[in-house]
N, C-alpha and C. Protein backbone atom coordinates (compact mmCIF):
# COMPACT_ATOMS: atom_id res chain seq x y z
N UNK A 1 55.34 52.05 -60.37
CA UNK A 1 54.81 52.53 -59.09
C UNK A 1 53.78 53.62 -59.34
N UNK A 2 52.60 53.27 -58.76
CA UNK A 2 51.50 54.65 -58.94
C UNK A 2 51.67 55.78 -58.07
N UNK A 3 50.96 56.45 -58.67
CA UNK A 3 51.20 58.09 -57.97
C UNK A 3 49.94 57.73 -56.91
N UNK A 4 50.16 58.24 -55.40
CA UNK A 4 48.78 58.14 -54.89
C UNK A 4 47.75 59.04 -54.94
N UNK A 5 46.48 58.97 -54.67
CA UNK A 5 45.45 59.65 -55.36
C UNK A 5 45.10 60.47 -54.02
N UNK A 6 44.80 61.86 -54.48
CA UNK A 6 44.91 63.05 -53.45
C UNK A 6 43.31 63.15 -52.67
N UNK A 7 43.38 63.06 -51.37
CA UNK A 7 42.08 62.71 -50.51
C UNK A 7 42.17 64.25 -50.34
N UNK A 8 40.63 64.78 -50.34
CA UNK A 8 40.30 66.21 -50.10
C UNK A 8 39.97 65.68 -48.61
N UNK A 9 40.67 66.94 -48.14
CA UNK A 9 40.66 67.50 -46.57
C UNK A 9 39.21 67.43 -46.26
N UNK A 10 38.69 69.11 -46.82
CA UNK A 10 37.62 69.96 -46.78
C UNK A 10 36.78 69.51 -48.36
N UNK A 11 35.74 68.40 -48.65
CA UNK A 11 35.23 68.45 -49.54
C UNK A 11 34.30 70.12 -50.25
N UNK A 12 34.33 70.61 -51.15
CA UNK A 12 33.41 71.59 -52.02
C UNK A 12 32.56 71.13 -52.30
N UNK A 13 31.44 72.24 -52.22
CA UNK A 13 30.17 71.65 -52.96
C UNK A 13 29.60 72.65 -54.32
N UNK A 14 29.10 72.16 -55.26
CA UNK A 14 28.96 72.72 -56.92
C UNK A 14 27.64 73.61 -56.77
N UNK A 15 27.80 74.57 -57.61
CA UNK A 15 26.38 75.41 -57.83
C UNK A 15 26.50 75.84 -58.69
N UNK A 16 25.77 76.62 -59.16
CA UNK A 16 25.92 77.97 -60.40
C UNK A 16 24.61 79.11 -60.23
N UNK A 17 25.34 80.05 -60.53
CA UNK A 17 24.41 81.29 -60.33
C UNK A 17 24.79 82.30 -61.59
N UNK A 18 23.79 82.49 -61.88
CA UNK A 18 23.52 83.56 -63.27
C UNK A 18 23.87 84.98 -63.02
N UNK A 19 25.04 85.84 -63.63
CA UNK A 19 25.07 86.99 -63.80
C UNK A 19 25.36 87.35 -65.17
N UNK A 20 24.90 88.55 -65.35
CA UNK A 20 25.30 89.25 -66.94
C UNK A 20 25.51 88.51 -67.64
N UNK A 21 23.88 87.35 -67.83
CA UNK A 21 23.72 86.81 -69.11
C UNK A 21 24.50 85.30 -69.49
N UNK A 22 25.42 84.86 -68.00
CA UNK A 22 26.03 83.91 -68.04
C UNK A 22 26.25 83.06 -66.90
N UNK A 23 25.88 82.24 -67.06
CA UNK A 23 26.06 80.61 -65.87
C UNK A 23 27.24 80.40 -65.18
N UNK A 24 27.68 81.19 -64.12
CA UNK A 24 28.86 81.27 -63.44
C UNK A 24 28.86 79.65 -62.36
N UNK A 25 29.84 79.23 -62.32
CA UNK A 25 30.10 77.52 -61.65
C UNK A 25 30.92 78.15 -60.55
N UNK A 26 29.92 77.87 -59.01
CA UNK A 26 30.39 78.52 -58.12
C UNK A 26 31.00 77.33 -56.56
N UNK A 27 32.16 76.93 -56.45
CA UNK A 27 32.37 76.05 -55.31
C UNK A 27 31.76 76.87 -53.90
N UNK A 28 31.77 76.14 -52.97
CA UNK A 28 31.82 76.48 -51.70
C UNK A 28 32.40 75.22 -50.83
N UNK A 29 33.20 76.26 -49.94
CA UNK A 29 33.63 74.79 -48.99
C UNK A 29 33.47 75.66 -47.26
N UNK A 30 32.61 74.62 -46.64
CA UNK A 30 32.26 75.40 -45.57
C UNK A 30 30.46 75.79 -45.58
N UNK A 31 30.36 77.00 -44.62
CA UNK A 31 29.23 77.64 -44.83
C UNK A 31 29.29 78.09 -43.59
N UNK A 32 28.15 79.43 -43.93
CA UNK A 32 27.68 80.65 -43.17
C UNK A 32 28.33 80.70 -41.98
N UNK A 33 27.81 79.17 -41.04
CA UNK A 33 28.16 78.98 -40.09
C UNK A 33 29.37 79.36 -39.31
N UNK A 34 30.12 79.26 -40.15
CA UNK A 34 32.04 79.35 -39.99
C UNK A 34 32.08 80.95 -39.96
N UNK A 35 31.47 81.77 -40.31
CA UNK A 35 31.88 83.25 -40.35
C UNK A 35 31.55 83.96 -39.26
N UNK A 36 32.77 84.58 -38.53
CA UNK A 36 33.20 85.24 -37.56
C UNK A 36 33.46 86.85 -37.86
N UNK A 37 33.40 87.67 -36.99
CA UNK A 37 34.23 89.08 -37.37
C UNK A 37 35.24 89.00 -37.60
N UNK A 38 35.86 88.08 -36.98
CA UNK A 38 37.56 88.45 -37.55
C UNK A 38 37.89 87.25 -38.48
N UNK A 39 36.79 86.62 -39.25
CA UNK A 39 36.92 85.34 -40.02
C UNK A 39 35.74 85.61 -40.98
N UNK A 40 35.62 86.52 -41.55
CA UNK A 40 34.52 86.22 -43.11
C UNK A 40 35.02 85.77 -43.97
N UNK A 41 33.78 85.50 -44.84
CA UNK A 41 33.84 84.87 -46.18
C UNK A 41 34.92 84.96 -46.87
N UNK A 42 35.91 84.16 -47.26
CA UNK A 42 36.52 84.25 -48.33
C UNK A 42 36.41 83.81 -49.88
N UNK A 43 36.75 84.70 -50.40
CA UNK A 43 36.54 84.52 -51.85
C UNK A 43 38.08 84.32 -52.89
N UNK A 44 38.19 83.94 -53.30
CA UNK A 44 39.03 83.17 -54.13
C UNK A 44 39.31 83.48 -55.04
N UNK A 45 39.94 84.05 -56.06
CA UNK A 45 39.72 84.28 -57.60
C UNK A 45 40.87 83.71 -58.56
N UNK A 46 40.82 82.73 -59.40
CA UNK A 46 41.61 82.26 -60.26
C UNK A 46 42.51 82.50 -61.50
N UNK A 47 43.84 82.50 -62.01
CA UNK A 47 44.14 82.96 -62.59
C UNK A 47 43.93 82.33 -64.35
N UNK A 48 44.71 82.92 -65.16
CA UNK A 48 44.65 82.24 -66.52
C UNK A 48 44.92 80.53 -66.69
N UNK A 49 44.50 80.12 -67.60
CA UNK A 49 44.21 78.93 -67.70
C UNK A 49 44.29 77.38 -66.66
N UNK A 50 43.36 78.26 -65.56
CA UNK A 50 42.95 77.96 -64.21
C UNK A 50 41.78 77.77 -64.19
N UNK A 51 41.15 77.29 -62.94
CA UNK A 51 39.87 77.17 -62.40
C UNK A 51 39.30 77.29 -61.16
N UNK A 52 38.25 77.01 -60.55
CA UNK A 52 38.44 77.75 -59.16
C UNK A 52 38.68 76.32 -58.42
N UNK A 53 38.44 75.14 -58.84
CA UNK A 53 38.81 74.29 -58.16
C UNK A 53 40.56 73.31 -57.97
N UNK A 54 40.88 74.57 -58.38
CA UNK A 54 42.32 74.52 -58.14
C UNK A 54 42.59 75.01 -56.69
N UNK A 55 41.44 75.70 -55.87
CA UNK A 55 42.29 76.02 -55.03
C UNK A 55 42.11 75.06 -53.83
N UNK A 56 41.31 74.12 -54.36
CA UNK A 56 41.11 72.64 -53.31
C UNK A 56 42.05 72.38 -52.68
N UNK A 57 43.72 72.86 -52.84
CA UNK A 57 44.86 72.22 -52.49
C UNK A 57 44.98 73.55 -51.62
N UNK A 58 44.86 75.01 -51.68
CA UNK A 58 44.64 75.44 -50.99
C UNK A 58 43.64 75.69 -49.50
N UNK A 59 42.40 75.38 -49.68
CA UNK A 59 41.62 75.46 -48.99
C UNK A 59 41.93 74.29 -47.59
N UNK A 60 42.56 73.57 -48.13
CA UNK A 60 43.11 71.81 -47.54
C UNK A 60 43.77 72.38 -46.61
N UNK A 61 45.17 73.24 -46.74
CA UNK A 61 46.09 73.42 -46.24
C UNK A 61 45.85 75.47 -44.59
N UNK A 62 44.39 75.51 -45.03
CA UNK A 62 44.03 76.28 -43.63
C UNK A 62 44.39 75.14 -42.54
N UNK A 63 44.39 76.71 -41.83
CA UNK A 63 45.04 76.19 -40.32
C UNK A 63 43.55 75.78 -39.83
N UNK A 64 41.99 76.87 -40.25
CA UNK A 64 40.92 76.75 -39.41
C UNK A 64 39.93 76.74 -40.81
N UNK A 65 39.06 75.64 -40.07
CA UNK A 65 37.86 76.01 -41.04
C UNK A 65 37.13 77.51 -41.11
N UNK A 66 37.05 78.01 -42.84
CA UNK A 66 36.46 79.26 -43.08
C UNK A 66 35.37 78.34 -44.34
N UNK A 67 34.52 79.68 -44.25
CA UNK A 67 33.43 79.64 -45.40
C UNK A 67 34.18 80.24 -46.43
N UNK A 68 34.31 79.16 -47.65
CA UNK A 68 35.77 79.41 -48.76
C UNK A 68 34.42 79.39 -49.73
N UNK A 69 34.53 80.93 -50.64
CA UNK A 69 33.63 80.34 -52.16
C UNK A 69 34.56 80.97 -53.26
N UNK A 70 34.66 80.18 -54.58
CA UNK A 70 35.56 80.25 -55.72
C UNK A 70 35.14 80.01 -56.57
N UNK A 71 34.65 80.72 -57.92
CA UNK A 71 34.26 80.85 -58.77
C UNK A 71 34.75 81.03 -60.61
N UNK A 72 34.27 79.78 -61.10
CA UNK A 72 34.98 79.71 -62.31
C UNK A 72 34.76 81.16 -63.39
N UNK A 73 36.06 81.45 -63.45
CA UNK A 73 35.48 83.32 -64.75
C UNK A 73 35.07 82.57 -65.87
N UNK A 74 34.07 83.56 -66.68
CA UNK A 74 33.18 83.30 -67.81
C UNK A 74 34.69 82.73 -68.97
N UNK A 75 34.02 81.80 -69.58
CA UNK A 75 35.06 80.73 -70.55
C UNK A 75 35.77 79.62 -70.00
N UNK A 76 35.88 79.48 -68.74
CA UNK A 76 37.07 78.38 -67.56
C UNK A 76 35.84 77.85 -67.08
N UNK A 77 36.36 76.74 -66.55
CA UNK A 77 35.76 75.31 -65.86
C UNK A 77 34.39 75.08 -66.43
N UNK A 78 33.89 75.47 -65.94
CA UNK A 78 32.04 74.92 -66.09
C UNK A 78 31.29 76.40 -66.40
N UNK A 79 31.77 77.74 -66.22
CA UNK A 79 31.26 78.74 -66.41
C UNK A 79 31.24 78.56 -67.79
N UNK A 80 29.82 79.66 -68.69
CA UNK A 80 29.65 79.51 -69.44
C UNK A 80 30.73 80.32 -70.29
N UNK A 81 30.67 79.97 -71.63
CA UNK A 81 31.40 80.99 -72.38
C UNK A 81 30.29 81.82 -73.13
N UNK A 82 30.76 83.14 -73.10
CA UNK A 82 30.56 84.55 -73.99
C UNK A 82 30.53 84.27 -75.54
N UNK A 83 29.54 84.78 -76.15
CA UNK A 83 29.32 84.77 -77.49
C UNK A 83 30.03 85.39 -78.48
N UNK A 84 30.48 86.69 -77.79
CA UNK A 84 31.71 87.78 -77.81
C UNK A 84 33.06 87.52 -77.51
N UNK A 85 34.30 88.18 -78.11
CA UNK A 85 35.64 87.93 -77.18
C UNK A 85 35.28 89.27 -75.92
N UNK A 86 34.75 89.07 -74.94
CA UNK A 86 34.93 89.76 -73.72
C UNK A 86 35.42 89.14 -72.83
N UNK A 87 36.93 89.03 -72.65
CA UNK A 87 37.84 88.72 -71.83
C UNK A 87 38.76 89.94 -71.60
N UNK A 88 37.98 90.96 -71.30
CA UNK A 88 38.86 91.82 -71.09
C UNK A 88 39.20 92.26 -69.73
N UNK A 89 39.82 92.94 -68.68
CA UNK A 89 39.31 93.07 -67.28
C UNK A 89 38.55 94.18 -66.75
N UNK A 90 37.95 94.91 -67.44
CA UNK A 90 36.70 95.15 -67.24
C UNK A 90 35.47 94.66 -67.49
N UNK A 91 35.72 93.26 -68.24
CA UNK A 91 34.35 92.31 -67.95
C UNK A 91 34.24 91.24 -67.10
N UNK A 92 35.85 90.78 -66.40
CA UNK A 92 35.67 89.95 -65.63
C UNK A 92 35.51 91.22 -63.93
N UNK A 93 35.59 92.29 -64.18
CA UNK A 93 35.98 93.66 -62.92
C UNK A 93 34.57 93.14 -62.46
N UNK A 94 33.38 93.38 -64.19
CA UNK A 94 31.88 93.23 -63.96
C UNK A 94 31.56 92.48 -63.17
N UNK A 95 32.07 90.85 -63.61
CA UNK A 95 31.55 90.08 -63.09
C UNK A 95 31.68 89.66 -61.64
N UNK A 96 32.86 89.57 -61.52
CA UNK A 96 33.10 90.08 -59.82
C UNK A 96 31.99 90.68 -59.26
N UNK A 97 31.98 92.06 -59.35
CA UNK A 97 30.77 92.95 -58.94
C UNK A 97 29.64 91.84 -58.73
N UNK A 98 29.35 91.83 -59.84
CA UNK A 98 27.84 90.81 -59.79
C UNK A 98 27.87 89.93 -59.05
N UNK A 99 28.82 88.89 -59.27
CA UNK A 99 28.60 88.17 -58.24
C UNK A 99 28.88 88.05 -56.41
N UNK A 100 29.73 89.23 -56.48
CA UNK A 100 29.71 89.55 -54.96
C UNK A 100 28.05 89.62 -54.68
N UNK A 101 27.52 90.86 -55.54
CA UNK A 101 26.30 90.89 -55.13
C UNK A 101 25.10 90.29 -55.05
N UNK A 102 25.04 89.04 -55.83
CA UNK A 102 24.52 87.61 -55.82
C UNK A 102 24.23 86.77 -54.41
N UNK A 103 25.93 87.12 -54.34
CA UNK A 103 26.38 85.98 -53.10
C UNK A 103 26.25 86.92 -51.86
N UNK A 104 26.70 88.11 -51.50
CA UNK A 104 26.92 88.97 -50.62
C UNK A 104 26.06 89.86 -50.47
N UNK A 105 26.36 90.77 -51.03
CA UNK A 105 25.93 92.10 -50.89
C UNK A 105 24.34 92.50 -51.70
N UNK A 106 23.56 91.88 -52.55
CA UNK A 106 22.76 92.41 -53.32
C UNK A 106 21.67 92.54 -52.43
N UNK A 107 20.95 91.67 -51.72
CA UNK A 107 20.47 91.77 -50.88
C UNK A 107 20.32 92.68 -49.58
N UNK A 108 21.28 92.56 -49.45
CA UNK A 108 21.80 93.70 -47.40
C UNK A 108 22.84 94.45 -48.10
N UNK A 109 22.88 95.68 -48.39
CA UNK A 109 23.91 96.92 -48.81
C UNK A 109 24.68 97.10 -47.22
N UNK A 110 24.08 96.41 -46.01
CA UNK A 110 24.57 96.54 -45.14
C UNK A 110 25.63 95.69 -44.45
N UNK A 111 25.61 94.79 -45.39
CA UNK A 111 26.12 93.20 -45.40
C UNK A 111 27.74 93.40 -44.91
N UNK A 112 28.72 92.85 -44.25
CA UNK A 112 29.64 92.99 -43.90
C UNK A 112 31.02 92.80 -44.61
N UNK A 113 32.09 93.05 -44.68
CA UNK A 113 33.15 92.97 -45.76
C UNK A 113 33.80 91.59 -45.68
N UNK A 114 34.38 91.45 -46.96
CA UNK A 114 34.77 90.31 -47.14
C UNK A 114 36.42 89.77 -47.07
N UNK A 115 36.48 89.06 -47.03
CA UNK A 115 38.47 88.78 -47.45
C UNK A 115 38.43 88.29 -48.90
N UNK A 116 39.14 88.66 -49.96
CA UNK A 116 39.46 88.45 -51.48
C UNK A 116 40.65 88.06 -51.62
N UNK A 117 41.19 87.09 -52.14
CA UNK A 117 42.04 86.43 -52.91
C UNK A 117 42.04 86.46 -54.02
N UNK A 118 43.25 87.03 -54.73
CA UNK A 118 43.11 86.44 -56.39
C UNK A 118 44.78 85.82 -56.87
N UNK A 119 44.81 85.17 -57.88
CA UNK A 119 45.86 84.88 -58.09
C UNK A 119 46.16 84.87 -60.04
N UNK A 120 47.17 85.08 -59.95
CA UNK A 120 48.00 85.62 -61.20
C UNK A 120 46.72 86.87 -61.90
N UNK A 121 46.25 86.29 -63.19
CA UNK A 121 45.24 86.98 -63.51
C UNK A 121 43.70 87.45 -62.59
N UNK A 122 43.89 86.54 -61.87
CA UNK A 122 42.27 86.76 -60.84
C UNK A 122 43.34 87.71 -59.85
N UNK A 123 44.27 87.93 -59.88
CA UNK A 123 44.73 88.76 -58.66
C UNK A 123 44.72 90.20 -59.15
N UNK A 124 45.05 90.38 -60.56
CA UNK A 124 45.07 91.79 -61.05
C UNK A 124 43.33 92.20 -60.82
N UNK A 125 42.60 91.29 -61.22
CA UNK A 125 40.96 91.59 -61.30
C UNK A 125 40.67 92.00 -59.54
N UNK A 126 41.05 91.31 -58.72
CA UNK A 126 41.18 91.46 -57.47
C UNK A 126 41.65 92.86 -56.86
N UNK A 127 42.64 93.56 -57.63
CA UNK A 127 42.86 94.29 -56.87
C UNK A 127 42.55 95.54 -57.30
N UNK A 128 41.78 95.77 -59.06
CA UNK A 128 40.82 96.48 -59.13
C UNK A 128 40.02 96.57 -58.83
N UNK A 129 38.94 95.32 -58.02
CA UNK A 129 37.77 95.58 -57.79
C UNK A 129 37.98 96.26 -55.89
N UNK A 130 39.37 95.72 -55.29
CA UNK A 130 39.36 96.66 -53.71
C UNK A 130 39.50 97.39 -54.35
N UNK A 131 40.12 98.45 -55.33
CA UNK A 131 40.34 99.74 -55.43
C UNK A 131 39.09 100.23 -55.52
N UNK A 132 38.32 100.01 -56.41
CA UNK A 132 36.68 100.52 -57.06
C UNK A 132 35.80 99.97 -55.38
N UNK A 133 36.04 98.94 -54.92
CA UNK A 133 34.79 98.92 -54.02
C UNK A 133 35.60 98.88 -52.55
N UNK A 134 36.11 99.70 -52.15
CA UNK A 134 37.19 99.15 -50.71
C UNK A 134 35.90 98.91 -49.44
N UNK A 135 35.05 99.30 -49.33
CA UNK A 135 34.20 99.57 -48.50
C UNK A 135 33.51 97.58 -47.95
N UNK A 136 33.52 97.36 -49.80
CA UNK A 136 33.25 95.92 -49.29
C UNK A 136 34.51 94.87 -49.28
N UNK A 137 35.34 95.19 -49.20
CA UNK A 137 36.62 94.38 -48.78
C UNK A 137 36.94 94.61 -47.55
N UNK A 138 37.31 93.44 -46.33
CA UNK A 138 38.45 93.59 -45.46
C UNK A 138 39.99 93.34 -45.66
N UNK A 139 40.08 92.32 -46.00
CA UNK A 139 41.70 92.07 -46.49
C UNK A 139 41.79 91.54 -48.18
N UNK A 140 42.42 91.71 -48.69
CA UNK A 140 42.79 91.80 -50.33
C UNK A 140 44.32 90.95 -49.79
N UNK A 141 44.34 90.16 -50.69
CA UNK A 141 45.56 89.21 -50.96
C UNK A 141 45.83 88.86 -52.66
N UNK A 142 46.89 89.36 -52.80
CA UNK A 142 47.04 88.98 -54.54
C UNK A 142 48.32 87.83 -54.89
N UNK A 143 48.04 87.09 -55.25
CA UNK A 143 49.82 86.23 -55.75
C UNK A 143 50.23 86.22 -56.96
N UNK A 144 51.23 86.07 -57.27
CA UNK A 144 51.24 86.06 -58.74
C UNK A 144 52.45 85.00 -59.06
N UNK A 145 52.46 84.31 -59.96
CA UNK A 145 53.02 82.84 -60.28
C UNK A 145 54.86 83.82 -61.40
N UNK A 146 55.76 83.25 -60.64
CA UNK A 146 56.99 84.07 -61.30
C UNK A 146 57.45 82.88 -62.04
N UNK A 147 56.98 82.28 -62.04
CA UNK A 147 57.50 81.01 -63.05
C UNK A 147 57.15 80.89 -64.34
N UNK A 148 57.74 79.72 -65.48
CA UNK A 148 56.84 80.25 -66.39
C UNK A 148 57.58 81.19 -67.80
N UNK A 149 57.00 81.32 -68.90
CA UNK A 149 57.52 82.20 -69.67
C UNK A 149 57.47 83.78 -69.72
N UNK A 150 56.71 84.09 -68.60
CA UNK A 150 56.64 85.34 -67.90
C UNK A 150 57.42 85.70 -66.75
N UNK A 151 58.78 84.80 -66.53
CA UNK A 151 59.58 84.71 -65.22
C UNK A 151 59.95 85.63 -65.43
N UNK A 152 60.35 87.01 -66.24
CA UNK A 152 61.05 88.47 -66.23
C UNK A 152 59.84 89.39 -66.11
N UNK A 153 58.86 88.85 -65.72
CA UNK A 153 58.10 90.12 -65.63
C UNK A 153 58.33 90.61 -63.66
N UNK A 154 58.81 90.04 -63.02
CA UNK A 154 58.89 90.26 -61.74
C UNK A 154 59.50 91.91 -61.69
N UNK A 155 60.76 92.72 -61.92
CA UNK A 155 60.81 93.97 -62.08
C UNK A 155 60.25 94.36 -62.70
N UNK A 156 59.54 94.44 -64.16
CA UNK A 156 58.64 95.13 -64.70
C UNK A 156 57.42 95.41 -64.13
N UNK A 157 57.32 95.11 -63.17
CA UNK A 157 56.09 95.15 -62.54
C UNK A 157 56.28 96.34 -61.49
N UNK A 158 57.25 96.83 -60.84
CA UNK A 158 57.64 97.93 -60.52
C UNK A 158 58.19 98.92 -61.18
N UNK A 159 57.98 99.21 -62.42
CA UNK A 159 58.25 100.27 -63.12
C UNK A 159 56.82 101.22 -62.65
N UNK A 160 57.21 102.62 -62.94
CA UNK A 160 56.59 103.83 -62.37
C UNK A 160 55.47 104.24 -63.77
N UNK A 161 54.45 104.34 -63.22
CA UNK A 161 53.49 104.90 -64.43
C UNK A 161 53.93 105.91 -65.12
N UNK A 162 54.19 106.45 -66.65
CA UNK A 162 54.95 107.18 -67.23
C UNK A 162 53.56 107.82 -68.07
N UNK A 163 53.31 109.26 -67.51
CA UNK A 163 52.22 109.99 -67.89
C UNK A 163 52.28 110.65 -68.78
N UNK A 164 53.54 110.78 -69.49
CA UNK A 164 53.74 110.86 -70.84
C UNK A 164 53.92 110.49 -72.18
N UNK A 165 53.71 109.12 -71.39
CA UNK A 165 54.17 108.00 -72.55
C UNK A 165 52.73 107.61 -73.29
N UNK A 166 52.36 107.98 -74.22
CA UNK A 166 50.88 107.87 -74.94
C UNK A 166 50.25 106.00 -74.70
N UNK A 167 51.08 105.51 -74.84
CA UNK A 167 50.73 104.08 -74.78
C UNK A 167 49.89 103.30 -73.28
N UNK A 168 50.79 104.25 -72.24
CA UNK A 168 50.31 103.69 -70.76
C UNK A 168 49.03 105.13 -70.62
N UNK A 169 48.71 106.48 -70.90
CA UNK A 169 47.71 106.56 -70.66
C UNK A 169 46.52 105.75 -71.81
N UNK A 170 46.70 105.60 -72.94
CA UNK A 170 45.43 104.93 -73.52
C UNK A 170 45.42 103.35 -73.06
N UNK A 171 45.84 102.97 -72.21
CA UNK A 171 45.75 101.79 -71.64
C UNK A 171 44.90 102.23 -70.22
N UNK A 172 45.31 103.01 -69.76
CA UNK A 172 43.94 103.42 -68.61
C UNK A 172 42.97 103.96 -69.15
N UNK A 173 43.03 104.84 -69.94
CA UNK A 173 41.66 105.23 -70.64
C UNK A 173 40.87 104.27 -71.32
N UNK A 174 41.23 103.56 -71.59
CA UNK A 174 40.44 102.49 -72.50
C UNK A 174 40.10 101.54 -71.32
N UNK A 175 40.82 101.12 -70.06
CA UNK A 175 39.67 100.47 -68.93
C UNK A 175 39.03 101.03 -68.05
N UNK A 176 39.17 102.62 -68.07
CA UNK A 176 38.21 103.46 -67.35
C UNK A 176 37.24 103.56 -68.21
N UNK A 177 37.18 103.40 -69.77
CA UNK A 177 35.88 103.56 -70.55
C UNK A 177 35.17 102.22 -70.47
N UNK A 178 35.55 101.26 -70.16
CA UNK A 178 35.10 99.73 -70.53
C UNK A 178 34.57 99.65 -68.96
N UNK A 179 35.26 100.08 -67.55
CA UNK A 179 34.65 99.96 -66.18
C UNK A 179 33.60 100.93 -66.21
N UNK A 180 33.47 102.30 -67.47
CA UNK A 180 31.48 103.12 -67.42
C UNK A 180 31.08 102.43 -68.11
N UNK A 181 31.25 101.57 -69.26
CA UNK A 181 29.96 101.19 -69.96
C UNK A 181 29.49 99.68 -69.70
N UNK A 182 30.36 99.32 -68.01
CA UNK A 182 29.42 97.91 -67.73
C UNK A 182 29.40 98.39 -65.98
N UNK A 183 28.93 99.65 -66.06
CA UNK A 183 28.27 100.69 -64.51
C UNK A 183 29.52 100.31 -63.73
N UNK A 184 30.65 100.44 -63.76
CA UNK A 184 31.62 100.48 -62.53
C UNK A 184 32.11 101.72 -62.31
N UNK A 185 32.44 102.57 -61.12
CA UNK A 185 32.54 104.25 -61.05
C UNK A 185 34.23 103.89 -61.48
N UNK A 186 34.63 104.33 -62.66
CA UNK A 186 36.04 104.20 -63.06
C UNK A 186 36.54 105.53 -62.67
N UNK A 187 35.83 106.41 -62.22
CA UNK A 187 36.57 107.82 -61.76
C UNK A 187 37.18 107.72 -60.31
N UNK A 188 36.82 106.74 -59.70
CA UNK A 188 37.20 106.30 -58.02
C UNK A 188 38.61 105.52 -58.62
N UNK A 189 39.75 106.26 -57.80
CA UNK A 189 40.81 105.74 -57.85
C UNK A 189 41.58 105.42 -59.04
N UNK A 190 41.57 106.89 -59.83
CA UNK A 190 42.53 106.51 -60.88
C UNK A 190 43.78 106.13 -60.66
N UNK A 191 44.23 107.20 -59.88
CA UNK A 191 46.14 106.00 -59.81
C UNK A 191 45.90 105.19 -59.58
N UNK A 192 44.83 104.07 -58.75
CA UNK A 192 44.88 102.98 -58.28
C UNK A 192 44.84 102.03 -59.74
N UNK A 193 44.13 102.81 -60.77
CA UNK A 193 43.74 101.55 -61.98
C UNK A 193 45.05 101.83 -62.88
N UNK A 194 46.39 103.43 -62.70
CA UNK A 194 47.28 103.36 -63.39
C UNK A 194 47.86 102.41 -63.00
N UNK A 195 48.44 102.32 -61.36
CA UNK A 195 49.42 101.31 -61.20
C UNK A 195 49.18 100.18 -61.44
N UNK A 196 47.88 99.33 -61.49
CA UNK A 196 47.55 97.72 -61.73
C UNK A 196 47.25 97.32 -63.00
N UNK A 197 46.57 98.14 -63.70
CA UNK A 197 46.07 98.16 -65.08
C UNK A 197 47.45 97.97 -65.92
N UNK A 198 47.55 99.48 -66.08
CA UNK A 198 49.03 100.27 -66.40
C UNK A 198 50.64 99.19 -66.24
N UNK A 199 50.37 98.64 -65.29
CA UNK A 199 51.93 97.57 -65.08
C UNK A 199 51.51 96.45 -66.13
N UNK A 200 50.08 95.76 -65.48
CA UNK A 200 50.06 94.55 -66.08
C UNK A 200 49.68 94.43 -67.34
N UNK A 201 49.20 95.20 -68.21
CA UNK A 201 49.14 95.37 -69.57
C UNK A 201 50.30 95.61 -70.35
N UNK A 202 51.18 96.56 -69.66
CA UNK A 202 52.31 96.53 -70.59
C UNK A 202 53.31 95.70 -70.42
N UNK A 203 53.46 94.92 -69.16
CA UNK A 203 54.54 94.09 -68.97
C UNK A 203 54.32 93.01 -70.01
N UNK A 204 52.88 92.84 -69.97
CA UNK A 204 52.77 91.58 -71.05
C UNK A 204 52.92 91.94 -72.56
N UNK A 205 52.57 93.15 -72.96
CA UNK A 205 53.05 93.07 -74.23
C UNK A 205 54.21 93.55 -74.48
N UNK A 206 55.04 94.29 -73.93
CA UNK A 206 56.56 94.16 -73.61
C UNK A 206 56.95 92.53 -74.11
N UNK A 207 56.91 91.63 -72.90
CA UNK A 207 57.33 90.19 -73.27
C UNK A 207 57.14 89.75 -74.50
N UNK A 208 55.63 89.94 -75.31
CA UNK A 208 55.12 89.26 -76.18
C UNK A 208 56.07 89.92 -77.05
N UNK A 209 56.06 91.41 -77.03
CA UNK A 209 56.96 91.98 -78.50
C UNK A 209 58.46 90.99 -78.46
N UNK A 210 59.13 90.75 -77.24
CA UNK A 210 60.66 90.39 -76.89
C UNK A 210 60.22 88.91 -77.57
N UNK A 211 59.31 88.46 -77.79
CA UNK A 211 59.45 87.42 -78.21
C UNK A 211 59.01 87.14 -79.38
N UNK A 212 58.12 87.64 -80.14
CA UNK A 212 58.08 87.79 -81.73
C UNK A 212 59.52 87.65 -82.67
C-alpha cells in the first residue's frame, strides 16, 4: 500500500538574495498584499539539520492567509556554504540582521515590525536577535523539539546563569565579542544574551560530555 503524496495547501515561491558574501535561498508564501497591522510579515527560522521548507507543513495548517518568508541558514538547503567553519550564532545573529534588512528594513528604517519564528536552533538565533533589535519585532515565538537525543535538556534549560562559574561567563563573552566584530551592539541586553546564549551552550555540552 502507498503512502499518499502530500498536496501543498499554500504553494511557496524560490528566490535568493545575497548577504555577507553568501547566496541565501529565500521561500515566500503569500505576499505584501496579505499584510495587515495586526497581521505582518512573518518570518520563520529553521532549526539544525533543517530547512526552511520544512515549514510548508506549517504554513498549510494557518487558520488565515499571511505573507510567510523562510529562509535557508548559510550551509542548509540551497543557501550557500561558507569557506570558513562560521556556524557559530553570532554569524547566523549576522545573517538574520542582513537579511531582515534586505527584505524589510534596509530600505525604510521606518518600515514596520515584524512577527519571528524560530525553531530548535533558529529559535535560540531568534531570540537573540528580539533581544539585540526589539524595536523591529512585534511578536517572537520560539519552539524547541524535546525529542530526540537531547530529550533531558528540557530542565537544563532553566537552570539560573551562575556568574561565578568561569565557563558560563566566557561563553557570553566570547558571543558578545563575535556579535562586535560582525557590527551587532552586543552591549544591548546582556542578561538577555546570558540567559539564551548561556543555557543553550552549556546544556549541549553538558549532554555531549554525559555521553563521551
Amino acid at each position: 500500500m502507498s503512502t499518499p503524496t502530500y498536496t501543498e495547501r499554500r504553494p511557496s515561491r524560490s528566490r535568493h538574495v545575497t548577504v555577507r558574501g553568501l547566496r541565501h535561498h529565500v521561500l515566500e508564501w503569500g505576499d505584501a498584499s496579505l499584510v495587515r497591522p495586526d497581521r505582518p510579515p512573518l518570518v520563520m527560522q529553521h532549526g539544525w539539520m533543517d530547512v526552511a521548507a520544512s515549514f510548508q507543513f506549517v504554513v498549510d495548517a494557518l487558520a488565515n492567509d499571511r505573507y510567510v518568508l523562510a529562509f535557508d541558514w548559510r550551509g542548509f538547503g540551497l543557501t550557500d556554504t561558507p569557506s570558513g567553519d562560521t556556524y557559530w550564532l553570532p554569524d547566523y545573529t549576522a545573517d538574520l540582521d542582513a537579511m531582515l534588512d534586505a527584505l524589510f528594513f534596509g530600505a525604510d528604517s521606518a518600515a514596520p515590525p515584524i512577527d519571528l519564528l524560530g525553531h530548535s536552533m533558529g529559535g535560540n538565533v531568534v531570540m537573540i536577535y528580539a533581544g539585540l533589535r526589539p524595536e523591529r519585532i512585534r511578536l517572537t515565538a520560539r519552539s524547541f523539539d524535546p525529542g530526540g537525543e537531547f530529550a533531558g535538556l528540557r530542565e537544563m534549560r532553566m537552570e539560573p546563569f551562575d556568574r561565578t562559574n568561569k565557563q558560563d561567563i566566557a561563553v557570553v563573552e566570547r558571543v558578545q565579542q563575535g556579535l562586535r566584530a560582525r557590527g551587532l551592539p552586543a552591549g544591548v541586553h546582556s542578561s538577555f544574551l546570558e540567559c539564551r546564549i548561556g543555557h543553550f551552550e552549556r546544556m549541549v555540552s553538558r549532554e555531549l560530555a554525559a555521553k563521551a
